[in-house]
C-alpha atoms as a PDB file:
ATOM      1  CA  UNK A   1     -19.191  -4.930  43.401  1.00  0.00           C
ATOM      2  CA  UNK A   2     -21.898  -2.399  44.041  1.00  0.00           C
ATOM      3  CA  UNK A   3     -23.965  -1.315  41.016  1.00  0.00           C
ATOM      4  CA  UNK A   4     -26.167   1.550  42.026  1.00  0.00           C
ATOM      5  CA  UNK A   5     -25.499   3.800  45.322  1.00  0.00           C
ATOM      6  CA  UNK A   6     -27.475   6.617  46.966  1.00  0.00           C
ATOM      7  CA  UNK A   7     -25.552   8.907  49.443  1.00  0.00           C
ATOM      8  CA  UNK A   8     -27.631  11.469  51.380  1.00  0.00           C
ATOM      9  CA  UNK A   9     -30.520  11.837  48.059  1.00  0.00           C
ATOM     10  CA  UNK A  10     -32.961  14.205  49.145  1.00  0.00           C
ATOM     11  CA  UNK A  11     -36.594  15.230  46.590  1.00  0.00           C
ATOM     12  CA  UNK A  12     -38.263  17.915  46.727  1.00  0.00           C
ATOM     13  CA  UNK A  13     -40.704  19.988  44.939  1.00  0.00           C
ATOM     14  CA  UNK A  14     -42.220  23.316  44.957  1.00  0.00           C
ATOM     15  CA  UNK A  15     -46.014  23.879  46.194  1.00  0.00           C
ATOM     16  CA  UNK A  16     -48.218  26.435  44.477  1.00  0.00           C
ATOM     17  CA  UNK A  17     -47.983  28.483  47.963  1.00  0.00           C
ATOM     18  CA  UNK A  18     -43.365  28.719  46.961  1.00  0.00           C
ATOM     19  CA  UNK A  19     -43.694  26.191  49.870  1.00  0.00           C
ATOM     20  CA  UNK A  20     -41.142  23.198  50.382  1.00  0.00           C
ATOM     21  CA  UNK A  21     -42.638  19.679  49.525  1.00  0.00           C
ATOM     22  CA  UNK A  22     -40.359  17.037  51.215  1.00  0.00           C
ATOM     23  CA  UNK A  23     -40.570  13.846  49.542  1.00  0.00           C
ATOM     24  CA  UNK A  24     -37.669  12.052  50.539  1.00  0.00           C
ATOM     25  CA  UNK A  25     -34.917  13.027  53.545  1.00  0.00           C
ATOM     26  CA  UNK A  26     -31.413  11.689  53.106  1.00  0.00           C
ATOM     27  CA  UNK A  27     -32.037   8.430  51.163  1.00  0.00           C
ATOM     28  CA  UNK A  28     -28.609   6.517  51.481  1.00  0.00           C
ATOM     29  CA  UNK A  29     -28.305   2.778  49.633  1.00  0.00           C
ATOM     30  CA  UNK A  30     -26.075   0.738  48.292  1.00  0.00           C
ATOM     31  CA  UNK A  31     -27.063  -2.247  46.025  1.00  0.00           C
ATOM     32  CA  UNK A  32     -24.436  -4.987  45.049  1.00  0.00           C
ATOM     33  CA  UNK A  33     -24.197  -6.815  41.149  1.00  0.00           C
ATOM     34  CA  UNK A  34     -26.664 -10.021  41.607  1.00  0.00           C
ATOM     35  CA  UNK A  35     -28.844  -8.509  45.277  1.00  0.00           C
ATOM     36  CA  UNK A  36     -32.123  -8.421  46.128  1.00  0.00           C
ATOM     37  CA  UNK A  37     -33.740  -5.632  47.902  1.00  0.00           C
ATOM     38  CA  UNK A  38     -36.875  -4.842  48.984  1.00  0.00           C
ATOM     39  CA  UNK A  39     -38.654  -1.287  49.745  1.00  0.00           C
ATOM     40  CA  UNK A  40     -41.759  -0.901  51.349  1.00  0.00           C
ATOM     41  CA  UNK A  41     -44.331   1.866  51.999  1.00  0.00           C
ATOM     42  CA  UNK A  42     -47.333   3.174  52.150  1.00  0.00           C
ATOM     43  CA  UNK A  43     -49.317   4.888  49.476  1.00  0.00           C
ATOM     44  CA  UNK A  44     -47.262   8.919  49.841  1.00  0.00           C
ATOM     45  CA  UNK A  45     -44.085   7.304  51.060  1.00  0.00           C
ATOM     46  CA  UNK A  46     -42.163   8.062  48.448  1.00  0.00           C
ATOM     47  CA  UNK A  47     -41.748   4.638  46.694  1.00  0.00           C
ATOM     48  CA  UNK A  48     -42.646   6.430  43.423  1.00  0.00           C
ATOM     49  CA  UNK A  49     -40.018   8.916  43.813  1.00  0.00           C
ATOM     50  CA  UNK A  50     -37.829   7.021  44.860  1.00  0.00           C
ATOM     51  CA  UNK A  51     -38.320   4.534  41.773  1.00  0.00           C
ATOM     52  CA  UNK A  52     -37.685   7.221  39.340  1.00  0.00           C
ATOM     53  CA  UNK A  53     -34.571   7.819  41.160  1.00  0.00           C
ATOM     54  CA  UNK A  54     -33.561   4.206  41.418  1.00  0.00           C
ATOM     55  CA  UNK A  55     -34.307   4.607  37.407  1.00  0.00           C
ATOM     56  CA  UNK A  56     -32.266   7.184  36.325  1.00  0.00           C
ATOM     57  CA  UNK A  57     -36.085   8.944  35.229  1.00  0.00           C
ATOM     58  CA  UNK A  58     -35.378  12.000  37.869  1.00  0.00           C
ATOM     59  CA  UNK A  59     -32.488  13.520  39.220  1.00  0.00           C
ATOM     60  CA  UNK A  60     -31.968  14.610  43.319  1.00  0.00           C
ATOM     61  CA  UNK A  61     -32.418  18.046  45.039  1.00  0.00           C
ATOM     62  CA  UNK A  62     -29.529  17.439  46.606  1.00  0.00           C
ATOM     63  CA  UNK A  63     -27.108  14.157  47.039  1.00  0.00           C
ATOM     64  CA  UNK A  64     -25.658  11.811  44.878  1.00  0.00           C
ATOM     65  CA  UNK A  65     -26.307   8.868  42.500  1.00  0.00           C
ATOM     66  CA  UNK A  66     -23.171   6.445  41.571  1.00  0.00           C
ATOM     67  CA  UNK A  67     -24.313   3.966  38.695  1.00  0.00           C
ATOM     68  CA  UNK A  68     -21.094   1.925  38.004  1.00  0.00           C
ATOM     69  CA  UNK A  69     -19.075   4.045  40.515  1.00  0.00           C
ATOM     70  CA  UNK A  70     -19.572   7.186  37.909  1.00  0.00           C
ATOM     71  CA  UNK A  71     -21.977  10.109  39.467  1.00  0.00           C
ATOM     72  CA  UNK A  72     -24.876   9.761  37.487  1.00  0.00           C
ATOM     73  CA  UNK A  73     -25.003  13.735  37.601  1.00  0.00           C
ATOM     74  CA  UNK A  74     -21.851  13.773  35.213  1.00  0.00           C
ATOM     75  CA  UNK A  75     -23.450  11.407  32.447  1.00  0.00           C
ATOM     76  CA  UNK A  76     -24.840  13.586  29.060  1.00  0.00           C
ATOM     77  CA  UNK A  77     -28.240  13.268  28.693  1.00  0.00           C
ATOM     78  CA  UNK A  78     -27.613  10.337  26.012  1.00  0.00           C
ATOM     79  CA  UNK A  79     -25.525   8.526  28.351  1.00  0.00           C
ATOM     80  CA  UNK A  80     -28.290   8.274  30.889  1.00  0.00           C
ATOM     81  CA  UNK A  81     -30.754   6.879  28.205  1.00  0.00           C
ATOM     82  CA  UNK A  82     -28.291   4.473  27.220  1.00  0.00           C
ATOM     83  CA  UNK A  83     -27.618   3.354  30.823  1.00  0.00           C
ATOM     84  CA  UNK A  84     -31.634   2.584  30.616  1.00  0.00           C
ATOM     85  CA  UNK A  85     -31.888   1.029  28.158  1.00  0.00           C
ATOM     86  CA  UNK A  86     -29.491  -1.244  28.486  1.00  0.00           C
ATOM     87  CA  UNK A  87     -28.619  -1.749  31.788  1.00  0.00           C
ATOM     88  CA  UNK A  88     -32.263  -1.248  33.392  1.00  0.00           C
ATOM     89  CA  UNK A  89     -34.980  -3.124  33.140  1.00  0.00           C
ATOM     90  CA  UNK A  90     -38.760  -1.722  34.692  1.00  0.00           C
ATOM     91  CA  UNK A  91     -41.630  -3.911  35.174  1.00  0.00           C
ATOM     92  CA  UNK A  92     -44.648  -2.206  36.364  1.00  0.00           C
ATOM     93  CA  UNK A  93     -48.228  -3.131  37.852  1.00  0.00           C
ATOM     94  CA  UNK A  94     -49.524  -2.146  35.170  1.00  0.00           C
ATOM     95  CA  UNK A  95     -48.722  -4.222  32.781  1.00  0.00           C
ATOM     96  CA  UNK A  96     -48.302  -1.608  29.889  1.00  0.00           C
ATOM     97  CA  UNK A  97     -48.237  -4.407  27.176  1.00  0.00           C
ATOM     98  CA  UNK A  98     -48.962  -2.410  23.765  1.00  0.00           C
ATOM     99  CA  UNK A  99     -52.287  -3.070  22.615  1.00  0.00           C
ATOM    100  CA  UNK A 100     -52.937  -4.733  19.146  1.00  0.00           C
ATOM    101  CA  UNK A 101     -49.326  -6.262  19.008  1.00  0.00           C
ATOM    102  CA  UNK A 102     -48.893 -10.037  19.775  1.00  0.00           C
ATOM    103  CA  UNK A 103     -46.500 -11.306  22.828  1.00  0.00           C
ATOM    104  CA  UNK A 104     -43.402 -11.827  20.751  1.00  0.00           C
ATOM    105  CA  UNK A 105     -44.058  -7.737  19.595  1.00  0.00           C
ATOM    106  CA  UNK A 106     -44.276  -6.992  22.669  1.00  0.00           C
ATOM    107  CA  UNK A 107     -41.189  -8.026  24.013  1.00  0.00           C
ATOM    108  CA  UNK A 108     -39.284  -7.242  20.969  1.00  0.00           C
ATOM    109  CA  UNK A 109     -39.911  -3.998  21.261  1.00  0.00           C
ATOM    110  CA  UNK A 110     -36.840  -3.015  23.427  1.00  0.00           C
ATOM    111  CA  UNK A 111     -34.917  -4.244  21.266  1.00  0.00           C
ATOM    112  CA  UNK A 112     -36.309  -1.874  18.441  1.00  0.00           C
ATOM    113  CA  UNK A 113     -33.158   0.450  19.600  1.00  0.00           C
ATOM    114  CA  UNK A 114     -30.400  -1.943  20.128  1.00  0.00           C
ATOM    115  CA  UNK A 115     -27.855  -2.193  17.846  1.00  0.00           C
ATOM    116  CA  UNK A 116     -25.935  -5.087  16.005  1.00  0.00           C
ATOM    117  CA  UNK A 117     -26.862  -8.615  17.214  1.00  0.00           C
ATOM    118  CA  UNK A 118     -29.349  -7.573  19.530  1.00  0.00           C
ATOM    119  CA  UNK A 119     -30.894  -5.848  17.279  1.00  0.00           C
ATOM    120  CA  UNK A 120     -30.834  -8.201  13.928  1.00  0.00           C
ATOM    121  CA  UNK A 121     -31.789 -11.051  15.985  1.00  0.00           C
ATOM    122  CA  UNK A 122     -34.369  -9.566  18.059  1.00  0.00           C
ATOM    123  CA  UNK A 123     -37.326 -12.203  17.055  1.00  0.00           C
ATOM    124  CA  UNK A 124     -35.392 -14.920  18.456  1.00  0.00           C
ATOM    125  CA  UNK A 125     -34.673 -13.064  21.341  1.00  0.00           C
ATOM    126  CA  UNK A 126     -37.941 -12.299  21.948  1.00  0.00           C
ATOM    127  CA  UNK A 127     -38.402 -15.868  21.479  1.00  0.00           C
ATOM    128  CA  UNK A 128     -36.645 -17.137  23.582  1.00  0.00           C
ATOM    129  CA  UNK A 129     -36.965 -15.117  26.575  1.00  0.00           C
ATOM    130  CA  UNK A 130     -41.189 -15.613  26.431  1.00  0.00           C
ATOM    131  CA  UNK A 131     -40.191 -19.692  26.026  1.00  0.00           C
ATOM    132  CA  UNK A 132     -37.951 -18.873  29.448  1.00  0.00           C
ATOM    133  CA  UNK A 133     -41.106 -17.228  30.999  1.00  0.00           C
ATOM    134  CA  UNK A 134     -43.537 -20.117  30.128  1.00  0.00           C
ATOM    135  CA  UNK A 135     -44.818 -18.534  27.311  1.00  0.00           C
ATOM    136  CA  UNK A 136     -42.997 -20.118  24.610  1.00  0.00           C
ATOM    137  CA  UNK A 137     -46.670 -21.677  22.857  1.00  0.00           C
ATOM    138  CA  UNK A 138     -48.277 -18.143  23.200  1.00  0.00           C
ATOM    139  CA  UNK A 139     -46.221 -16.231  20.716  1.00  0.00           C
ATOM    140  CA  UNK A 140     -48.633 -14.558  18.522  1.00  0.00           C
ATOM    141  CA  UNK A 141     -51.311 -13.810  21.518  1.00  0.00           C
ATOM    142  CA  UNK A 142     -52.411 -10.657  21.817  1.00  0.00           C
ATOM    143  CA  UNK A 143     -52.654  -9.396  25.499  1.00  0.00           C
ATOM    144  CA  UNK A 144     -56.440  -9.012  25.644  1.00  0.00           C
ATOM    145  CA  UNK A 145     -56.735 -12.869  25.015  1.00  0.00           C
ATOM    146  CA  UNK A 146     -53.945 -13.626  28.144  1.00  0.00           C
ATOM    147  CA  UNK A 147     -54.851 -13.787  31.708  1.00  0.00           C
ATOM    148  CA  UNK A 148     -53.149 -10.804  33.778  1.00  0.00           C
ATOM    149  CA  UNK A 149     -50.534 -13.792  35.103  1.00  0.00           C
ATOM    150  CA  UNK A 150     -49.534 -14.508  31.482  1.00  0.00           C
ATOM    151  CA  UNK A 151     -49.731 -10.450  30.695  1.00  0.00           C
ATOM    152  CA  UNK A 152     -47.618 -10.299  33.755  1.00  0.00           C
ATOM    153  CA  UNK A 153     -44.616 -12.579  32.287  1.00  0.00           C
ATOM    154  CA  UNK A 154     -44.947 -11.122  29.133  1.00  0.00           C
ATOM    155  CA  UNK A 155     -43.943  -7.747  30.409  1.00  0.00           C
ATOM    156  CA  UNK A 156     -40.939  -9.518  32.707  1.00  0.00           C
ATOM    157  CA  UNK A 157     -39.699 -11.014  29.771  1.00  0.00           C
ATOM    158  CA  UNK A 158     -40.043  -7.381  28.029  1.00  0.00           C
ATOM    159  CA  UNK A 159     -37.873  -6.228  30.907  1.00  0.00           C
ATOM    160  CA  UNK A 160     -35.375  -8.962  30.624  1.00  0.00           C
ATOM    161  CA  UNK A 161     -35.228  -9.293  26.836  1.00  0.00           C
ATOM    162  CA  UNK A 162     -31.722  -7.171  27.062  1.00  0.00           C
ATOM    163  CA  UNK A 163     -30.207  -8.631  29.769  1.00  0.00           C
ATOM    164  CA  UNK A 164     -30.360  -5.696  31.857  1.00  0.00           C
ATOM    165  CA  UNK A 165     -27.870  -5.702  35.061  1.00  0.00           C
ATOM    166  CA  UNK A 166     -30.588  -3.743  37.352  1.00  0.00           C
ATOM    167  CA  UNK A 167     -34.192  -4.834  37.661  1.00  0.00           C
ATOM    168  CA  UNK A 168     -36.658  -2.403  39.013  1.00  0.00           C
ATOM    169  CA  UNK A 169     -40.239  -3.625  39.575  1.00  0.00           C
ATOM    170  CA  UNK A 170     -42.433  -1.627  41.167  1.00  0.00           C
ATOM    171  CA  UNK A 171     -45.769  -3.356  43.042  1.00  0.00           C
ATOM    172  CA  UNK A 172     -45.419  -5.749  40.045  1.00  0.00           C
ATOM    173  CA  UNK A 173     -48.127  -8.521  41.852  1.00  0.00           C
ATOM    174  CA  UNK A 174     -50.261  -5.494  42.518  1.00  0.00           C
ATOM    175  CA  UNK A 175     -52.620  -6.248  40.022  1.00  0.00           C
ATOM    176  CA  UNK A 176     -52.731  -9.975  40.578  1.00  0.00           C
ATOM    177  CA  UNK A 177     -54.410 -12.679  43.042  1.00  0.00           C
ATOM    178  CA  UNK A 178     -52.620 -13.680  45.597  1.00  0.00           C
ATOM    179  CA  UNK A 179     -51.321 -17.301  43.892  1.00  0.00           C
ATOM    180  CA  UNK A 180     -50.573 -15.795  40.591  1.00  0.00           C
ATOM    181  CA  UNK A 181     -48.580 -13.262  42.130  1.00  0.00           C
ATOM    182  CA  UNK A 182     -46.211 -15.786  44.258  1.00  0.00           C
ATOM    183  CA  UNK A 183     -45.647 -17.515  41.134  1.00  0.00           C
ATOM    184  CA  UNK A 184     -44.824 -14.338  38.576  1.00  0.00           C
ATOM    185  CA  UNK A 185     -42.617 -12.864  41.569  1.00  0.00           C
ATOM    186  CA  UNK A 186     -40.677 -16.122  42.461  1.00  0.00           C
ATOM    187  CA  UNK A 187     -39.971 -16.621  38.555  1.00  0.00           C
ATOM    188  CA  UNK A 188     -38.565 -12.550  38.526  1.00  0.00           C
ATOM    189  CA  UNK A 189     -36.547 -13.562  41.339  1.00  0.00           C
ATOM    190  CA  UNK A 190     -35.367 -16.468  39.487  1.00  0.00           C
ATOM    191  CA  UNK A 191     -35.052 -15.277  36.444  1.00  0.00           C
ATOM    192  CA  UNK A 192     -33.076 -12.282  38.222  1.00  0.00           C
ATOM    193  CA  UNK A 193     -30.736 -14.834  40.102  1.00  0.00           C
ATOM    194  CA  UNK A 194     -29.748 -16.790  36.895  1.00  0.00           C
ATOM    195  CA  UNK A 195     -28.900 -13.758  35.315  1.00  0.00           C
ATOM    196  CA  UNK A 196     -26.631 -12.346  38.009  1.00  0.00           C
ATOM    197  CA  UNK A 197     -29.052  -9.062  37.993  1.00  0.00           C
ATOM    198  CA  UNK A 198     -29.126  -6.908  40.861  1.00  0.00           C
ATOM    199  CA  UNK A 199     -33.118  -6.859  41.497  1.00  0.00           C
ATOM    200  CA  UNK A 200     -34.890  -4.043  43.857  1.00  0.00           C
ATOM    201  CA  UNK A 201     -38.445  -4.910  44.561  1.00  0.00           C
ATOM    202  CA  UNK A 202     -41.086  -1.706  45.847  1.00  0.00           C
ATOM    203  CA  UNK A 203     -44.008  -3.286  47.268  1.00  0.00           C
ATOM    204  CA  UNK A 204     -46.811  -2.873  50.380  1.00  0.00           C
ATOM    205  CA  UNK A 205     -46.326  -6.712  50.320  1.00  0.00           C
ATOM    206  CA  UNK A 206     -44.604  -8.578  53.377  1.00  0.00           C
ATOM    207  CA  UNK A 207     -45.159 -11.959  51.303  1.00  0.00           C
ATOM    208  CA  UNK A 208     -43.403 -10.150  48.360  1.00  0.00           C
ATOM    209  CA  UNK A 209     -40.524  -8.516  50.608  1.00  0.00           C
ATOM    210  CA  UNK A 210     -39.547 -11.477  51.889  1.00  0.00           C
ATOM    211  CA  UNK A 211     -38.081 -12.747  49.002  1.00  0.00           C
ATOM    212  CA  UNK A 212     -35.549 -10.212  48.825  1.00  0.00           C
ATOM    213  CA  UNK A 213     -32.251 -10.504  51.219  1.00  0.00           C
ATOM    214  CA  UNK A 214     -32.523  -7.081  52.390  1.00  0.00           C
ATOM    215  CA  UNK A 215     -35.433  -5.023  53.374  1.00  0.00           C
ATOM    216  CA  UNK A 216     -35.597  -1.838  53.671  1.00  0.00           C
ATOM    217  CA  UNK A 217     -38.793   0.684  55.218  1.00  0.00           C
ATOM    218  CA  UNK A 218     -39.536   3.507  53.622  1.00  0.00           C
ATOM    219  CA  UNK A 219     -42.329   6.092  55.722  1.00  0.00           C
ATOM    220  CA  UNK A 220     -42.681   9.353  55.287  1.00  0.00           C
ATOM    221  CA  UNK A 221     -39.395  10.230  53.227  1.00  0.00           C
ATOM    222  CA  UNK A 222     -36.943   8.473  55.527  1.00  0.00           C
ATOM    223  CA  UNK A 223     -35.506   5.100  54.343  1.00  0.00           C
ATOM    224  CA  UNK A 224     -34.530   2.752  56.989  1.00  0.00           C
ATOM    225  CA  UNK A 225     -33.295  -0.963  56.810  1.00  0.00           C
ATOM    226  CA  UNK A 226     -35.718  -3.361  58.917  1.00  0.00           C
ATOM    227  CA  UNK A 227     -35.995  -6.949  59.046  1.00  0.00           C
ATOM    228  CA  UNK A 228     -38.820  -9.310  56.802  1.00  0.00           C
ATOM    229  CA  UNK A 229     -40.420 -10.212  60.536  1.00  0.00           C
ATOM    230  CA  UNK A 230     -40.928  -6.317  61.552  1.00  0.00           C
ATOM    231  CA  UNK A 231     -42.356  -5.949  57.649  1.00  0.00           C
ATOM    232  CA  UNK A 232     -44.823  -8.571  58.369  1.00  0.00           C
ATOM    233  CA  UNK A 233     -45.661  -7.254  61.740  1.00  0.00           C
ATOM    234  CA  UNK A 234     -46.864  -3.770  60.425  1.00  0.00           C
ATOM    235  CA  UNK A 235     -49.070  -5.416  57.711  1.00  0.00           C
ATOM    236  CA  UNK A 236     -50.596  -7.506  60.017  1.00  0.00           C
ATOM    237  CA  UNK A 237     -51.558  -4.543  62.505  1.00  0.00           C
ATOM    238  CA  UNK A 238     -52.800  -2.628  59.659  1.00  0.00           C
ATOM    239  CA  UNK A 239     -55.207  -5.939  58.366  1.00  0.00           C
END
């Protein structure tokens, strides 16, 4: 069942000079309940664009965006927030955790505007989704006094604290070593699987792209499908 699709999306903005800024050409996607995809680029690519896109945060020049085989152009502007706040869940390189509030505040804090059980029970949520992380013994922690691994899996489990059925994260072992990173992004994969999430990874990493089980290229606006080995290729002529 596909989740999200993207037929012929084209950005663009306008320059100070009434000039044309192309960001991205003709984007077409398609990304199934429970996939994993992977997007890289370089730095003015597009990834960021395309992200907001991906997000329901922007809306195309032209083209269109199917979320649940609805145009996304036809949902009110309340039925788009609701689609991210439920259904979508962001993590970032940044970790964005909110300073002075422990772990468990932290990741309750999506739930803030659920409704019902979600929202009533949203300390044991937030419980239990740290304990799924590894953080179940660093509840009341506040970020500065957790290393950016452990910051790192408290804003996954932020993301994943309301079962959302579309995972976006966006260079999310950017601000990580190397080791620390393999292990936060094989636990979002994991975590991603279990769930039956759909989970679309933009990175400049081969070693994080090839967890996914599609790849995709994105240069200069243009969005191609390519293979892990060519992905790995490019970053090693670029080392």
């Amino acid at each position: 069942m596909t989740l999200l699709r993207l037929e012929g999306v084209t950005r663009s903005v306008e320059l100070p000079e009434g000039e044309q800024l192309h960001i991205l050409k003709g984007v077409d996607i398609d990304v199934a309940v429970g996939d994993h995809v992977s997007v890289v680029g370089r730095s003015g690519s597009g990834k960021t664009t395309l992200l907001n896109l991906l997000g329901l945060l922007d809306t195309p020049t032209t083209g269109r965006i199917m979320f649940d085989d609805r145009p996304v152009s036809t949902f009110s502007t309340r039925a788009r927030d609701r689609a991210r706040g439920n259904d979508i869940g962001f993590i970032f390189q940044q970790f964005n955790l909110l300073p002075g509030r422990t772990a468990l505040e932290n990741v309750m804090t999506p739930l803030l505007y659920a409704t019902g059980r979600a929202f009533w029970n949203r300390r044991n949520l937030a419980a239990e989704m740290l304990e799924r992380v590894g953080l179940g013994e660093r509840l009341t922690s506040m970020p500065e006094k957790l290393s950016g691994g452990e910051q790192q899996r408290v804003a996954i489990a932020r993301a994943l604290v309301r079962g959302p059925r579309l995972i976006l994260a966006d260079e999310p072992t950017g601000a990580l070593d190397i080791e620390t990173g393999a292990t936060v992004m094989a636990l979002v994969d994991e975590v991603a699987a279990q769930s039956g999430a759909a989970l679309i990874t933009i990175t400049h990493d081969a070693n994080v792209a090839a967890l996914a089980r599609r790849h995709y290229r994105l240069d200069k606006g243009v969005l191609s499908p390519v293979t892990v080995e060519s992905v790995r290729a490019v970053q090693e002529a670029t080392l």
